[in-house]
Protein backbone atom coordinates (compact mmCIF):
# COMPACT_ATOMS: atom_id res chain seq x y z
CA UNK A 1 14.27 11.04 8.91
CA UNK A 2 13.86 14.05 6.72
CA UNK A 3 10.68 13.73 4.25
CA UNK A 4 12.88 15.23 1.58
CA UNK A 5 15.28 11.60 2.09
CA UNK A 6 11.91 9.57 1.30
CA UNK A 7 12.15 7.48 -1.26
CA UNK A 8 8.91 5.23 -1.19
CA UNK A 9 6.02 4.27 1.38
CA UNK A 10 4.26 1.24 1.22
CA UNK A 11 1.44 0.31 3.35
CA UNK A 12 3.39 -0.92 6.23
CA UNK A 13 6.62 0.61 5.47
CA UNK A 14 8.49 3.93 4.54
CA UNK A 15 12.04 3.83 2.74
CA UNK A 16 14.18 6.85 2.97
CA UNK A 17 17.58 7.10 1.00
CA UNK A 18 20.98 7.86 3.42
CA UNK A 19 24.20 9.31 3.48
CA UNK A 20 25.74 5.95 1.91
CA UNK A 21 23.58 4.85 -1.55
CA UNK A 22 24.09 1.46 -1.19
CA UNK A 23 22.05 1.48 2.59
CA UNK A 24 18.80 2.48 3.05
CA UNK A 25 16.71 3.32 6.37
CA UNK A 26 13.20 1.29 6.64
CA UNK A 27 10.68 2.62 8.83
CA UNK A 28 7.60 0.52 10.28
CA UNK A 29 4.21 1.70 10.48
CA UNK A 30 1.60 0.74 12.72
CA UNK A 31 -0.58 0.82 9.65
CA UNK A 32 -2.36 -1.99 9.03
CA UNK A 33 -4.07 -3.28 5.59
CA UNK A 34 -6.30 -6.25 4.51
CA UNK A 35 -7.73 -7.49 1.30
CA UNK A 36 -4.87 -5.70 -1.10
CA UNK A 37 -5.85 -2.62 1.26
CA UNK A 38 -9.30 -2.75 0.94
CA UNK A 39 -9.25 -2.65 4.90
CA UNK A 40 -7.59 -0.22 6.73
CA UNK A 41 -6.84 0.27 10.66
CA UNK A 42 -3.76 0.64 12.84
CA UNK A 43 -2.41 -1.92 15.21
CA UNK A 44 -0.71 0.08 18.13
CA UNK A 45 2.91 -0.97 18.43
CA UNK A 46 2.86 -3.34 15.04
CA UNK A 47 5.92 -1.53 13.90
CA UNK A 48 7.67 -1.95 16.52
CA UNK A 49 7.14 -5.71 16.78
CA UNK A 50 7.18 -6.33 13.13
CA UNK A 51 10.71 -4.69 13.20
CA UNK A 52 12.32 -6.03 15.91
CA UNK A 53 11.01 -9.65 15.22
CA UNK A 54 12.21 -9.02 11.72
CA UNK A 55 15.67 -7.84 12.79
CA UNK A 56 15.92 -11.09 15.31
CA UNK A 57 15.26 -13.54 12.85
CA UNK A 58 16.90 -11.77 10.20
CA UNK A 59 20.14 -12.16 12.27
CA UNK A 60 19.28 -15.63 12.93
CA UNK A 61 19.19 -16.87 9.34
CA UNK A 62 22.51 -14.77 8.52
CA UNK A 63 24.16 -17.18 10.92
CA UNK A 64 22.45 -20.05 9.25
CA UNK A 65 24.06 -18.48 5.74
CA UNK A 66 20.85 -16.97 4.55
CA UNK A 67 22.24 -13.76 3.38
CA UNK A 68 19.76 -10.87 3.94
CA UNK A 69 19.31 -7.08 3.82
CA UNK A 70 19.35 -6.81 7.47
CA UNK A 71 22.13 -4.28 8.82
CA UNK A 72 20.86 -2.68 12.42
CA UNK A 73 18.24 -1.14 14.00
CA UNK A 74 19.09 2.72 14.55
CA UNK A 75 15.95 2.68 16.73
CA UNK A 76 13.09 0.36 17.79
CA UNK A 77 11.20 0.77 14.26
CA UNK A 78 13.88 1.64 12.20
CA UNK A 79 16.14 -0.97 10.50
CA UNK A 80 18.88 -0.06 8.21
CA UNK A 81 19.10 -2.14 5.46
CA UNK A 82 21.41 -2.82 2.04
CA UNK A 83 19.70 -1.41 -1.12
CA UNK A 84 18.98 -4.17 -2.99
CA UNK A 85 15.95 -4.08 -6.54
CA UNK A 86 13.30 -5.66 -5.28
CA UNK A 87 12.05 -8.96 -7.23
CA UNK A 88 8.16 -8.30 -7.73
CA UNK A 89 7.60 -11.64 -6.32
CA UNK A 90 6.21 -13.04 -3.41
CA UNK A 91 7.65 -16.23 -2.29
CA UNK A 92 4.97 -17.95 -0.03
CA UNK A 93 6.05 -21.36 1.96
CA UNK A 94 2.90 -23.43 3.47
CA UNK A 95 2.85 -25.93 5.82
CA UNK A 96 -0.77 -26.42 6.72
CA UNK A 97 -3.86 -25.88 4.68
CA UNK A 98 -5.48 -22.16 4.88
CA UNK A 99 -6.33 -19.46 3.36
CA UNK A 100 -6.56 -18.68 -0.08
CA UNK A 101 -5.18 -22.58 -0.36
CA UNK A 102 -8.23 -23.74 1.38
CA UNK A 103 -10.27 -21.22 -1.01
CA UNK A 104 -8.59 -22.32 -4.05
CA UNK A 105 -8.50 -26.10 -3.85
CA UNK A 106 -11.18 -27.28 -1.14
CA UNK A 107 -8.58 -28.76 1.17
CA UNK A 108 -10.15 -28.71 4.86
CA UNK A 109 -7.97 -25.90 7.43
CA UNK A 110 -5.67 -26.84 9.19
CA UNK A 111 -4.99 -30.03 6.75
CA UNK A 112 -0.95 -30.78 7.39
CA UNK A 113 0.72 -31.02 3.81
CA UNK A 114 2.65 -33.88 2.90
CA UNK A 115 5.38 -31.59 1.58
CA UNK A 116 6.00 -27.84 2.17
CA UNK A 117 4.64 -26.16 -0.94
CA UNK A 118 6.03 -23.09 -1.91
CA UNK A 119 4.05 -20.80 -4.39
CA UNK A 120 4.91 -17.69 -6.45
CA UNK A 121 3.02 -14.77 -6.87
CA UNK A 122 3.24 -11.56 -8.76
CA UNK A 123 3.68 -8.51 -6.63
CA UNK A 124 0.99 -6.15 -8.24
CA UNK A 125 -1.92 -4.84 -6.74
CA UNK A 126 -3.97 -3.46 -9.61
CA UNK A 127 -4.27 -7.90 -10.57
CA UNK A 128 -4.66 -8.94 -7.64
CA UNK A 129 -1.38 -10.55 -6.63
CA UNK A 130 -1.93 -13.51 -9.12
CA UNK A 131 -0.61 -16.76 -8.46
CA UNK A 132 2.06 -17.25 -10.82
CA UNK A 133 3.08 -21.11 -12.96
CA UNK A 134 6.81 -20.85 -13.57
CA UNK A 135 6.26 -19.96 -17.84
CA UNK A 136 4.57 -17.34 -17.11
CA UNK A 137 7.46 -16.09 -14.43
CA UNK A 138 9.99 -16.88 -17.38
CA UNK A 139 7.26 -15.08 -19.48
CA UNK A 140 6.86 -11.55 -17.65
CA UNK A 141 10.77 -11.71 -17.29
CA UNK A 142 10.40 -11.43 -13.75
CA UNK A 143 13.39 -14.01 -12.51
CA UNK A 144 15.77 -16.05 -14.55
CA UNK A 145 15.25 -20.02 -14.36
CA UNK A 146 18.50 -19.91 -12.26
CA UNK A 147 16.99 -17.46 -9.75
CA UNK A 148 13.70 -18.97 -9.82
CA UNK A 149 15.35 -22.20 -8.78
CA UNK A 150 17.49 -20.29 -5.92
CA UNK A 151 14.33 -18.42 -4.47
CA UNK A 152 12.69 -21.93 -3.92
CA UNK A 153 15.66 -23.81 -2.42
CA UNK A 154 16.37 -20.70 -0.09
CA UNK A 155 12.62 -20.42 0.69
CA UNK A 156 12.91 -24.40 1.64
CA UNK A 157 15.66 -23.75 4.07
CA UNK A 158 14.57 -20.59 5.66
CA UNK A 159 11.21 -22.61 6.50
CA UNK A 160 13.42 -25.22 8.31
CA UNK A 161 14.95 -22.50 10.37
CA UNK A 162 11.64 -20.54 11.23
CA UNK A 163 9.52 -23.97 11.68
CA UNK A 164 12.83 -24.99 14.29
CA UNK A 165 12.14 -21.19 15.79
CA UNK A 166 8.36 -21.15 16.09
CA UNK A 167 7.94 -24.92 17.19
CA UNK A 168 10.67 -23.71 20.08
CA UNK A 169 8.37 -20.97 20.63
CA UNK A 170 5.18 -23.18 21.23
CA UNK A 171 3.71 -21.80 17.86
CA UNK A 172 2.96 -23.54 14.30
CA UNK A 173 4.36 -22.15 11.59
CA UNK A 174 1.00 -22.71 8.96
CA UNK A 175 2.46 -20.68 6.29
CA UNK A 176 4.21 -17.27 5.18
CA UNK A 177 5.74 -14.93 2.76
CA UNK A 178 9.27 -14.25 1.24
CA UNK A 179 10.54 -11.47 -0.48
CA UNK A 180 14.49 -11.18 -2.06
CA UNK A 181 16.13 -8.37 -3.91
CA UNK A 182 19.20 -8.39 -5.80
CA UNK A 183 22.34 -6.44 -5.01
CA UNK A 184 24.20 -4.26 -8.08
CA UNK A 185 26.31 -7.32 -8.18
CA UNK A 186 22.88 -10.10 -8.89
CA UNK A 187 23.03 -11.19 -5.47
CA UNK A 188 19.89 -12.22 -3.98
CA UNK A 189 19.40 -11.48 -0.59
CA UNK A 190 16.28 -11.92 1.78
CA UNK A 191 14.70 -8.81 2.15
CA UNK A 192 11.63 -6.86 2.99
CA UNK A 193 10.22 -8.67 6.86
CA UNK A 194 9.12 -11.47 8.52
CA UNK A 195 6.80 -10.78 11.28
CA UNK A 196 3.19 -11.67 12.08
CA UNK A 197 2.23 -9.68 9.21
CA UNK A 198 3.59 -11.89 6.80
CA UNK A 199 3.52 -15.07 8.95
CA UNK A 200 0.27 -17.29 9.54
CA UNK A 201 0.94 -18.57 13.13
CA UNK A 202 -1.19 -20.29 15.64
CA UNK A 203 -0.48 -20.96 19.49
CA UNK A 204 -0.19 -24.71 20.04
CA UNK A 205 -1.85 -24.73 23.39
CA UNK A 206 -5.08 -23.86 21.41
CA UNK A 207 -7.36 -25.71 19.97
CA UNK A 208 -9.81 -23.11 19.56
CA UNK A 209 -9.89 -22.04 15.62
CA UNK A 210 -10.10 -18.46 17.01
CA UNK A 211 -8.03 -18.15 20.08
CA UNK A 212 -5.00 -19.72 18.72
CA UNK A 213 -4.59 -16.60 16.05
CA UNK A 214 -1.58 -15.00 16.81
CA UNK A 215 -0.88 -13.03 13.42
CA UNK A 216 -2.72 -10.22 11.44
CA UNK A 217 -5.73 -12.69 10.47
CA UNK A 218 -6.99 -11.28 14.05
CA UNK A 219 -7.14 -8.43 12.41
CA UNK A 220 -8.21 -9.13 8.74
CA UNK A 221 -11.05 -11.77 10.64
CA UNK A 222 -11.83 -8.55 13.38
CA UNK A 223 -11.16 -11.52 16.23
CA UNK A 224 -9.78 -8.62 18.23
CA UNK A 225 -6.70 -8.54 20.76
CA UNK A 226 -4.60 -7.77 17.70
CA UNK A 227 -2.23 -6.18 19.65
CA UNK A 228 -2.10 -8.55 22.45
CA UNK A 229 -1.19 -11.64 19.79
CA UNK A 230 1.53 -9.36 18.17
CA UNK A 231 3.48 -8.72 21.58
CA UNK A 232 3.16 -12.06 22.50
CA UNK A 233 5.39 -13.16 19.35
CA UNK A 234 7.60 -10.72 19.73
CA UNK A 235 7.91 -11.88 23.28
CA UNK A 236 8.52 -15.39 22.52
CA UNK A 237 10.72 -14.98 19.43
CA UNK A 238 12.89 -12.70 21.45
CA UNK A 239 12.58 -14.88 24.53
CA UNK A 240 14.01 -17.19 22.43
CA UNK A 241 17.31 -15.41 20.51
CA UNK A 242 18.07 -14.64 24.09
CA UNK A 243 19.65 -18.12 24.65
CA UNK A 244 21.89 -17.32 22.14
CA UNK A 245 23.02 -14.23 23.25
């Protein structure tokens, strides 16, 4: 894609505008960030995995009546895509205790929760993607109390789906992130990726806390064989959409 067609680049991504305005062309990096980008590296082939897992399950959950901004894939880390306003939100779904939820609240790793909890938090870098209640989403005008209420229940069922997926796969599901966008016509549709960037996902077969990584927190931990753990989702997630081919 021409530079002069860019429209934005993120750290993993670059958006570039096309011929039609309402469909844009999303390019993944092999860039890789940690810590709101305090850490830096590359993970060779990330963009291709992150895109074609994301285009696989993207087509998955559009079958399941999830609608997303998933279109094609004009090349192995390119994805066209419909251009949708992003909601500066991310919509994160956990399943088991870690991370920042085991920072924030004492609750032991790897602690199944009763109920899937599913968390808002303000897309903004310069705070520190703060964990949002919902008055202070009505507050910053960020989503309506009707959308708010749509992002959770769609974030419910797409966790169903991906949980189905992944526990296919021989992998747990711990926790991830959403994001939506809404269409010129206030549609929401699932947007941005889902990958093992934005997924938390260990190997079931393990039982070591290290060795059963199979997402960036081999990278953000420096437990090494990043790239190994990325193709071996993309393996098993596309293993997997094959029987439905």
């Amino acid at each position: 894609m021409s530079q002069d067609n860019q429209l934005y680049e993120g750290k993993a991504k670059i958006l570039y505008a096309t011929d039609d305005p309402n469909i844009l062309l999303t390019y993944f990096k092999d860039d890789a960030t940690a810590f709101n980008a305090q850490k830096r590296g590359q993970i060779v082939g990330k963009g291709e995995v992150n895109c074609q897992v994301s285009a696989a399950l993207f087509q998955y959950l559009e079958g399941k009546g999830i609608p997303t901004h998933y279109l094609d894939c004009p090349s192995p880390k390119e994805m066209r895509v419909r251009n949708v306003k992003i909601i500066p939100l991310e919509v994160v779904v956990r399943n088991i205790a870690a991370g920042s939820l085991c920072k924030q609240t004492g609750l032991p790793l790897g602690q199944v929760l009763s109920r899937p909890l599913v968390e808002f938090y303000y897309k903004k870098d310069e705070l520190g993607d703060p964990l949002l209640t919902r008055d202070r989403l009505t507050l910053l005008n960020l989503a309506t109390p009707d959308q708010i209420n749509q992002l959770e229940t769609n974030a419910r069922e797409i966790n169903q789906h991906l949980k189905t997926i992944f526990d296919d796969c021989g992998v747990t599901l711990v926790d991830f992130k959403l994001e939506f966008g809404l269409d010129a016509q206030n549609q929401l549709y699932l947007a941005d990726e889902i990958s093992p960037d934005t997924c938390r996902l260990w190997d079931k077969t393990e039982t070591d806390p290290q060795k059963r990584v199979l997402d960036k927190d081999r990278f953000r931990q420096d437990l090494g064989q990043v790239e190994d753990a990325y193709q071996n989702i993309q393996d098993r997630v596309l293993n997997w959409m094959s029987r439905f081919s």
